[in-house]
N, C-alpha and C. Protein backbone atom coordinates (compact mmCIF):
# COMPACT_ATOMS: atom_id res chain seq x y z
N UNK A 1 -7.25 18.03 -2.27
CA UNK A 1 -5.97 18.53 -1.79
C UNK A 1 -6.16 19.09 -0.39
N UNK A 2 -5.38 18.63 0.46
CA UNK A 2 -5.42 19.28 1.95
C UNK A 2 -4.95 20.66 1.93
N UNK A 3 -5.53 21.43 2.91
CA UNK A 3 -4.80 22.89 2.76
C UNK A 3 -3.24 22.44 3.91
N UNK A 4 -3.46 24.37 4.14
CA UNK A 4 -2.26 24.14 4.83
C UNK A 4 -2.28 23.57 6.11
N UNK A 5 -3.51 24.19 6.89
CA UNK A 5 -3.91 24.14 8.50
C UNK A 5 -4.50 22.91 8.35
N UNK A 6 -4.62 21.68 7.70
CA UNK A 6 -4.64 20.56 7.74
C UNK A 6 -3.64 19.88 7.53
N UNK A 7 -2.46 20.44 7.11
CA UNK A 7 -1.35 19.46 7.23
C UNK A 7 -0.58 19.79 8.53
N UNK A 8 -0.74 20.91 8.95
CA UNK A 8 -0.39 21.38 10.14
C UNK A 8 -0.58 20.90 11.10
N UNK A 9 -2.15 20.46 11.24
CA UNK A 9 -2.87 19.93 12.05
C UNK A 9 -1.98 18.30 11.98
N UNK A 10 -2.09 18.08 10.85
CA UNK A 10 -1.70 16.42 10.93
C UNK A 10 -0.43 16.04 11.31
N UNK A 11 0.77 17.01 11.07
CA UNK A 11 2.44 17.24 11.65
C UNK A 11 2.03 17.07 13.44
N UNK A 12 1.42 18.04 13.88
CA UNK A 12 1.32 18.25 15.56
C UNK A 12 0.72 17.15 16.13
N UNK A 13 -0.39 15.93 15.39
CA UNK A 13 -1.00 15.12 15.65
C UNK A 13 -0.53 14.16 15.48
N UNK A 14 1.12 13.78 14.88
CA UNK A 14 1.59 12.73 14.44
C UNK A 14 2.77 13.09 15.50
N UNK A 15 2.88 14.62 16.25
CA UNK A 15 3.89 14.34 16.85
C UNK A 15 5.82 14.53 15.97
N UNK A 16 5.33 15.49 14.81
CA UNK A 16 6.30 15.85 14.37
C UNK A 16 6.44 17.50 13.89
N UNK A 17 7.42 18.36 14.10
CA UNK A 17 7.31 19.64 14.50
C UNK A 17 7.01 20.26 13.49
N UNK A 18 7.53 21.70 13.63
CA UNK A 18 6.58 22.68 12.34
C UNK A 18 7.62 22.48 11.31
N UNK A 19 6.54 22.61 10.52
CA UNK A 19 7.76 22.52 8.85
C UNK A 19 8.37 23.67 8.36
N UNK A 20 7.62 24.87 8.87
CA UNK A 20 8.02 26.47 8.36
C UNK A 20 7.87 26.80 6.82
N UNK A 21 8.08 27.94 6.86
CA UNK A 21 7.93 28.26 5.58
C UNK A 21 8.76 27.63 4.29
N UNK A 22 9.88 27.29 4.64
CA UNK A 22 10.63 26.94 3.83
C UNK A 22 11.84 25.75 4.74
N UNK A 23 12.56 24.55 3.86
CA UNK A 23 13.26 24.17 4.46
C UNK A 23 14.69 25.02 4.23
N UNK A 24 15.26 24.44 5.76
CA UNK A 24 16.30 25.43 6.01
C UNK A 24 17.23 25.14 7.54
N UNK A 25 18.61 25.08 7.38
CA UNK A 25 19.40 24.84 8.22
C UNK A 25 19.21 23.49 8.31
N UNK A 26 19.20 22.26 9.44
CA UNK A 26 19.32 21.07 9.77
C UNK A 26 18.37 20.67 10.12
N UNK A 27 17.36 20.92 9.69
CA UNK A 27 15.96 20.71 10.41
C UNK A 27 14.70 20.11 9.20
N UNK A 28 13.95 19.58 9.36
CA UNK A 28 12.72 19.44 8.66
C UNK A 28 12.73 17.99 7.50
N UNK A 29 12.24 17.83 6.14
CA UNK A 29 12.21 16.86 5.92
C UNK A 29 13.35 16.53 5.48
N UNK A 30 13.95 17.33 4.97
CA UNK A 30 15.34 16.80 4.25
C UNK A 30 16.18 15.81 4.88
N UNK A 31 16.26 16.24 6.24
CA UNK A 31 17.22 15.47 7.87
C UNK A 31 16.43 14.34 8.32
N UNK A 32 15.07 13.89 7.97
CA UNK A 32 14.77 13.17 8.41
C UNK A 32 13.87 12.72 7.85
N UNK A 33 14.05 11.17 7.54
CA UNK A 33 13.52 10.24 6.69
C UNK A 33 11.66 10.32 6.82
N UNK A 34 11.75 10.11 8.46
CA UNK A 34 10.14 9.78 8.37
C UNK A 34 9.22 11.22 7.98
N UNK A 35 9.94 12.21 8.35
CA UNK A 35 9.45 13.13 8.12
C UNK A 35 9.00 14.06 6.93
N UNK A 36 9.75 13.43 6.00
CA UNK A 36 10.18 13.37 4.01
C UNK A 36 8.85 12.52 3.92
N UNK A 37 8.97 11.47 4.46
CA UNK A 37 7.88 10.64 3.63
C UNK A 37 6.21 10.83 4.47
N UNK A 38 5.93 11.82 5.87
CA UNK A 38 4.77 12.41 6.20
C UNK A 38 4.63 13.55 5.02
N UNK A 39 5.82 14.50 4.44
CA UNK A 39 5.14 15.59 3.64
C UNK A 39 4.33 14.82 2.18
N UNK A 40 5.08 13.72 1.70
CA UNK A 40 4.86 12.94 0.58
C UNK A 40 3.35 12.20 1.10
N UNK A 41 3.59 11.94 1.91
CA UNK A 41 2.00 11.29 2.23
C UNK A 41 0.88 12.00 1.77
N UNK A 42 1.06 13.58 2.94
CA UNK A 42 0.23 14.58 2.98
C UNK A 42 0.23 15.00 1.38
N UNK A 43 0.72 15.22 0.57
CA UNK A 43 0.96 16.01 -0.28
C UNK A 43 0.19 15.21 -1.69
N UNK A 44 -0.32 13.53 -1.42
CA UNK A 44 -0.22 12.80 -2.38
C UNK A 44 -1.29 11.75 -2.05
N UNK A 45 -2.02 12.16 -1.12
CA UNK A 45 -3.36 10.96 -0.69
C UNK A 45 -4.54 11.74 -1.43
N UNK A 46 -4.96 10.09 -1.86
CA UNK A 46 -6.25 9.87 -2.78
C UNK A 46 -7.04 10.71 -2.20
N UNK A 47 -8.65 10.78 -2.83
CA UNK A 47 -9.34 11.45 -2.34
C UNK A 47 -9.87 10.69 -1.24
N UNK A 48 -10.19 9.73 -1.05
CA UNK A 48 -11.14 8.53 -0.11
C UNK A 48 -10.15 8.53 1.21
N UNK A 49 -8.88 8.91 0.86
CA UNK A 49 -7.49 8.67 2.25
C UNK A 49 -7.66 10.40 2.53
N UNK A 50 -7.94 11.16 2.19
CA UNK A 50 -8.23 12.69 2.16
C UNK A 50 -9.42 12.41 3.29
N UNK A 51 -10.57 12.32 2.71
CA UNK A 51 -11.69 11.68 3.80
C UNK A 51 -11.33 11.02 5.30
N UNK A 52 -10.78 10.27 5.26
CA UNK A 52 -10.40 9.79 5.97
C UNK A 52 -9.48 10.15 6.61
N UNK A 53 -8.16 11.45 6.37
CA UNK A 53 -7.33 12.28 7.35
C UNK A 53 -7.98 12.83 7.78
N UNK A 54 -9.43 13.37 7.13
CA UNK A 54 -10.23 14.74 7.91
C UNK A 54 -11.17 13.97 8.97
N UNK A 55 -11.75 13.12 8.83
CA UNK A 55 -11.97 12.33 9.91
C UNK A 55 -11.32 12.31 11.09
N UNK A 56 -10.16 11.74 11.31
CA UNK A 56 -9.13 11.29 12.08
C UNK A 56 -8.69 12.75 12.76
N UNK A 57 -8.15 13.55 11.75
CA UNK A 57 -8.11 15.43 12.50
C UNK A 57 -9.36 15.95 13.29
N UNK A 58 -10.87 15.78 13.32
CA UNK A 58 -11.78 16.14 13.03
C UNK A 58 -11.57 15.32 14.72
N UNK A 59 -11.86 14.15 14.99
CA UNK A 59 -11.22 13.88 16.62
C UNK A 59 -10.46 14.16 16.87
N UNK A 60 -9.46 13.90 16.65
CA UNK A 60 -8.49 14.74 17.20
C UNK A 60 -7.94 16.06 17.80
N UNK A 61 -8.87 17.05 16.84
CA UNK A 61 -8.87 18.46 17.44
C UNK A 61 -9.95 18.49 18.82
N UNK A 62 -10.88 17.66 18.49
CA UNK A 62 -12.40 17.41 19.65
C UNK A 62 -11.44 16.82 20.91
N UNK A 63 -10.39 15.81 21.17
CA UNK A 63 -9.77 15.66 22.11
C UNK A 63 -9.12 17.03 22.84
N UNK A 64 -8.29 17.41 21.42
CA UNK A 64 -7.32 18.59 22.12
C UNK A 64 -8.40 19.39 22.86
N UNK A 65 -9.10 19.70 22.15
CA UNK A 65 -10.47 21.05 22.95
C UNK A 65 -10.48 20.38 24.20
N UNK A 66 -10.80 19.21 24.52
CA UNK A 66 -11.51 18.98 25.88
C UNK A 66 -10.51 18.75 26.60
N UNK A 67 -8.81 18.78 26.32
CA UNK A 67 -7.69 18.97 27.37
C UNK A 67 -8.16 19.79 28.19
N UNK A 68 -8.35 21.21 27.76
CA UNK A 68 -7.83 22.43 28.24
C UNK A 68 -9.32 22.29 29.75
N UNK A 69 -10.26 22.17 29.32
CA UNK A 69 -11.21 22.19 29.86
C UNK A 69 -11.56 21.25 31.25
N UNK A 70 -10.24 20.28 31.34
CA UNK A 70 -10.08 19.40 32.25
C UNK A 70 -10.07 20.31 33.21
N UNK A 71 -8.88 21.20 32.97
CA UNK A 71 -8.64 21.99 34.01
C UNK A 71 -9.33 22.74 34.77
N UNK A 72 -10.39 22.97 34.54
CA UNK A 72 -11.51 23.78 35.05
C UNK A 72 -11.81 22.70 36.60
N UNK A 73 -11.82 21.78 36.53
CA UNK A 73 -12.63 21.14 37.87
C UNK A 73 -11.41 20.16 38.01
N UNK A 74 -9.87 21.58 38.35
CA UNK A 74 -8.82 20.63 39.02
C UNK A 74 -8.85 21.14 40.39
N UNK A 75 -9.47 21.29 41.10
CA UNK A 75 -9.80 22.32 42.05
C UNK A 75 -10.92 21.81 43.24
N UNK A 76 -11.66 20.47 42.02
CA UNK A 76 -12.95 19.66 42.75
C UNK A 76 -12.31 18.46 42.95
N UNK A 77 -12.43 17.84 44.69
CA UNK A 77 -12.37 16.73 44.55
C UNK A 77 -14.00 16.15 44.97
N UNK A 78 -14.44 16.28 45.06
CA UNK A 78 -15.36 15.69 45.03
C UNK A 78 -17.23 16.89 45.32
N UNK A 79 -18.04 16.50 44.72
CA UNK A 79 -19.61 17.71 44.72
C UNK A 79 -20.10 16.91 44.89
N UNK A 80 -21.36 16.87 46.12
CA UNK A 80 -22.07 16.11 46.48
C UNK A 80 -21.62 14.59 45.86
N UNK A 81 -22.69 13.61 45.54
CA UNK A 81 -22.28 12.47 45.18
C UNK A 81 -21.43 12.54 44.07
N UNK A 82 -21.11 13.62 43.02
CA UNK A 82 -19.86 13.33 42.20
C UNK A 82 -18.81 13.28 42.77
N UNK A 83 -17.64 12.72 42.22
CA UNK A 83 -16.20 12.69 42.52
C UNK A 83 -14.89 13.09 41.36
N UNK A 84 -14.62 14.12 41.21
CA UNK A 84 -13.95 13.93 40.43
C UNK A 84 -12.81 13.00 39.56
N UNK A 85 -12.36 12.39 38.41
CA UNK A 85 -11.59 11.43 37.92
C UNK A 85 -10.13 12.43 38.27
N UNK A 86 -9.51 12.20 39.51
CA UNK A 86 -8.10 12.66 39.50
C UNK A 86 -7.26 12.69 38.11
N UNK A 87 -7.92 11.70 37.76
CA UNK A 87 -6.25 11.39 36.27
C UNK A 87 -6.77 11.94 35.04
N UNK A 88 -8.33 12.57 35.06
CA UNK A 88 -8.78 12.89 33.81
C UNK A 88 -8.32 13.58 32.88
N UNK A 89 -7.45 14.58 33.21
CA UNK A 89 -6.25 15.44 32.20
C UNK A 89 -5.51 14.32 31.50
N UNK A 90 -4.53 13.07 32.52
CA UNK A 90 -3.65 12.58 31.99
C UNK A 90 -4.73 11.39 30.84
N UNK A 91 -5.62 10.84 31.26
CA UNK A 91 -6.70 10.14 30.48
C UNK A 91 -6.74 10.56 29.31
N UNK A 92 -7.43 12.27 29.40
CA UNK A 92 -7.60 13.04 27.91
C UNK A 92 -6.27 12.96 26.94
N UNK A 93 -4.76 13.44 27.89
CA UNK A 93 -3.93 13.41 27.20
C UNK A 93 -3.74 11.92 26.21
N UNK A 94 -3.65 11.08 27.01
CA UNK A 94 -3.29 9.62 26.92
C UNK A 94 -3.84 9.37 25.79
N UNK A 95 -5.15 9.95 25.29
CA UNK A 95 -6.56 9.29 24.31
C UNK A 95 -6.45 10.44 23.06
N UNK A 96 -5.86 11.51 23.44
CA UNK A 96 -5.46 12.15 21.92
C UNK A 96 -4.04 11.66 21.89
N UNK A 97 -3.12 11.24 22.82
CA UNK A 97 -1.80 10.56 21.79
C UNK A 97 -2.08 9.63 21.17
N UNK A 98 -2.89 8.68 21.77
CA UNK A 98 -3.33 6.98 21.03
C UNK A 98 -3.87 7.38 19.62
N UNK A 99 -4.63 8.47 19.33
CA UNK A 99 -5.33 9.04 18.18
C UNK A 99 -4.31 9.42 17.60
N UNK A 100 -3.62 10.17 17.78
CA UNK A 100 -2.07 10.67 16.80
C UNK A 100 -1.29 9.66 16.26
N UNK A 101 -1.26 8.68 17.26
CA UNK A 101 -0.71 7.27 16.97
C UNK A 101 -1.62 6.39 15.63
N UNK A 102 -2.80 6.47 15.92
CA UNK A 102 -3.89 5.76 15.06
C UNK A 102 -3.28 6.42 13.92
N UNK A 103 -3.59 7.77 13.74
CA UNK A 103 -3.15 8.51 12.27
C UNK A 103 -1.98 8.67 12.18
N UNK A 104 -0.95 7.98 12.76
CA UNK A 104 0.87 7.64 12.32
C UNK A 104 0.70 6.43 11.73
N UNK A 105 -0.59 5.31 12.12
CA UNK A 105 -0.29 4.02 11.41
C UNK A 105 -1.16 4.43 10.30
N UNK A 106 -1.84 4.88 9.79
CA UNK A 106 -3.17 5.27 8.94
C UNK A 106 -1.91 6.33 7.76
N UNK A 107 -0.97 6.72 8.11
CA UNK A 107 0.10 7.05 7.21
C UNK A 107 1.24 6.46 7.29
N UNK A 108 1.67 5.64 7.76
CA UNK A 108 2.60 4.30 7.46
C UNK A 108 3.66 5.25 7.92
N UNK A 109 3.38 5.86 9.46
CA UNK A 109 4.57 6.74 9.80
C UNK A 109 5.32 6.20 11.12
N UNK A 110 5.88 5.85 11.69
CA UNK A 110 6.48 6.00 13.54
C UNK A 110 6.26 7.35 13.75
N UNK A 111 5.23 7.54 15.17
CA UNK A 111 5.06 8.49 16.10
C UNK A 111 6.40 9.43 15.98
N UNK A 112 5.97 10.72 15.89
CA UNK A 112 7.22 11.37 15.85
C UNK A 112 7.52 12.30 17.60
N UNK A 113 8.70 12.64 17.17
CA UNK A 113 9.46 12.79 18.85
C UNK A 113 8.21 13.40 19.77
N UNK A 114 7.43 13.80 19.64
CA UNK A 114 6.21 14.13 20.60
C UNK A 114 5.45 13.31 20.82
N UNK A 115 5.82 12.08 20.33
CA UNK A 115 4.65 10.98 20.64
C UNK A 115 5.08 10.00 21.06
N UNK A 116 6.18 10.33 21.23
CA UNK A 116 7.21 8.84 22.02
C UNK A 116 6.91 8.26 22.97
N UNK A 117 7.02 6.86 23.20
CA UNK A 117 6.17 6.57 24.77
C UNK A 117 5.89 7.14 25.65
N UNK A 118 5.40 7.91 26.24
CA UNK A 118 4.68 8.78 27.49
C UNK A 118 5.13 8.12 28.57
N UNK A 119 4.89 6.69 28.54
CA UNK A 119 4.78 6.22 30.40
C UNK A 119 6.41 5.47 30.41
N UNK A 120 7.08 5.78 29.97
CA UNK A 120 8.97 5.47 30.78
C UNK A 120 9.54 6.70 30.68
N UNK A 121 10.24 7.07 31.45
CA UNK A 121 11.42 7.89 31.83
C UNK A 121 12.88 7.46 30.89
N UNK A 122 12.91 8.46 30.13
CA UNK A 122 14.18 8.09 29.27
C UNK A 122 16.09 9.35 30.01
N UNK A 123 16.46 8.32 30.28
CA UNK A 123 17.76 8.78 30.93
C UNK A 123 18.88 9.16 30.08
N UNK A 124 19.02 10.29 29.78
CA UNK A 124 19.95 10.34 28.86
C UNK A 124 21.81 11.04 29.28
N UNK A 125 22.72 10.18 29.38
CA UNK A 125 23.89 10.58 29.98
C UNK A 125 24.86 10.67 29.11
């Protein structure tokens, strides 16, 4: 059985928001289909698919860590013969969404609103 801070983990990594303590008002699984069937997932995988979420979380958190840390040498463009990777933040970002994505298909989910294509501009009028 997953605890809680592993399903938590797996909601933010799939790109779908907090569930809270309780459902309530217009929000959470009730309102939304894919999101009903991520708690049913979480709530109902074998042990061997258990293994295998903690895996998948287990990178995933190792990406998030090394976001933050980009930032440290945004400041360097270049030390002696190193050069810094200008895009390495957006890289890191790019490579934990693709992973959130991996574990949206690994639960038979669509990316949820935080994981929506990254690279178009959506116009909304």
């Amino acid at each position: 059985m997953l605890t809680d801070a592993e399903k938590t983990d797996a909601r933010r990594f799939c790109g779908y928001p907090a569930y809270g303590a309780a459902p309530s008002g217009n929000t959470g699984y009730r309102f939304f289909q894919a999101y009903g069937t991520l708690e049913y997932r979480l709530n109902n995988l074998s042990a061997a698919e258990e293994t295998v979420l903690r895996t998948h979380l287990a990178t995933l958190r190792g990406f998030e860590r090394a976001i933050p840390s980009a930032a440290e040498n945004l400041d360097t463009a270049a030390a002696a013969v190193w050069t810094r990777n200008p895009n390495e933040l957006a890289d890191r970002q790019n490579l934990e969404f693709d992973w959130g994505r991996r574990l949206c298909g690994f639960l038979g989910l669509p990316p949820g609103p935080a994981l929506q294509n990254r690279s178009t501009v959506t116009l909304i009028v």
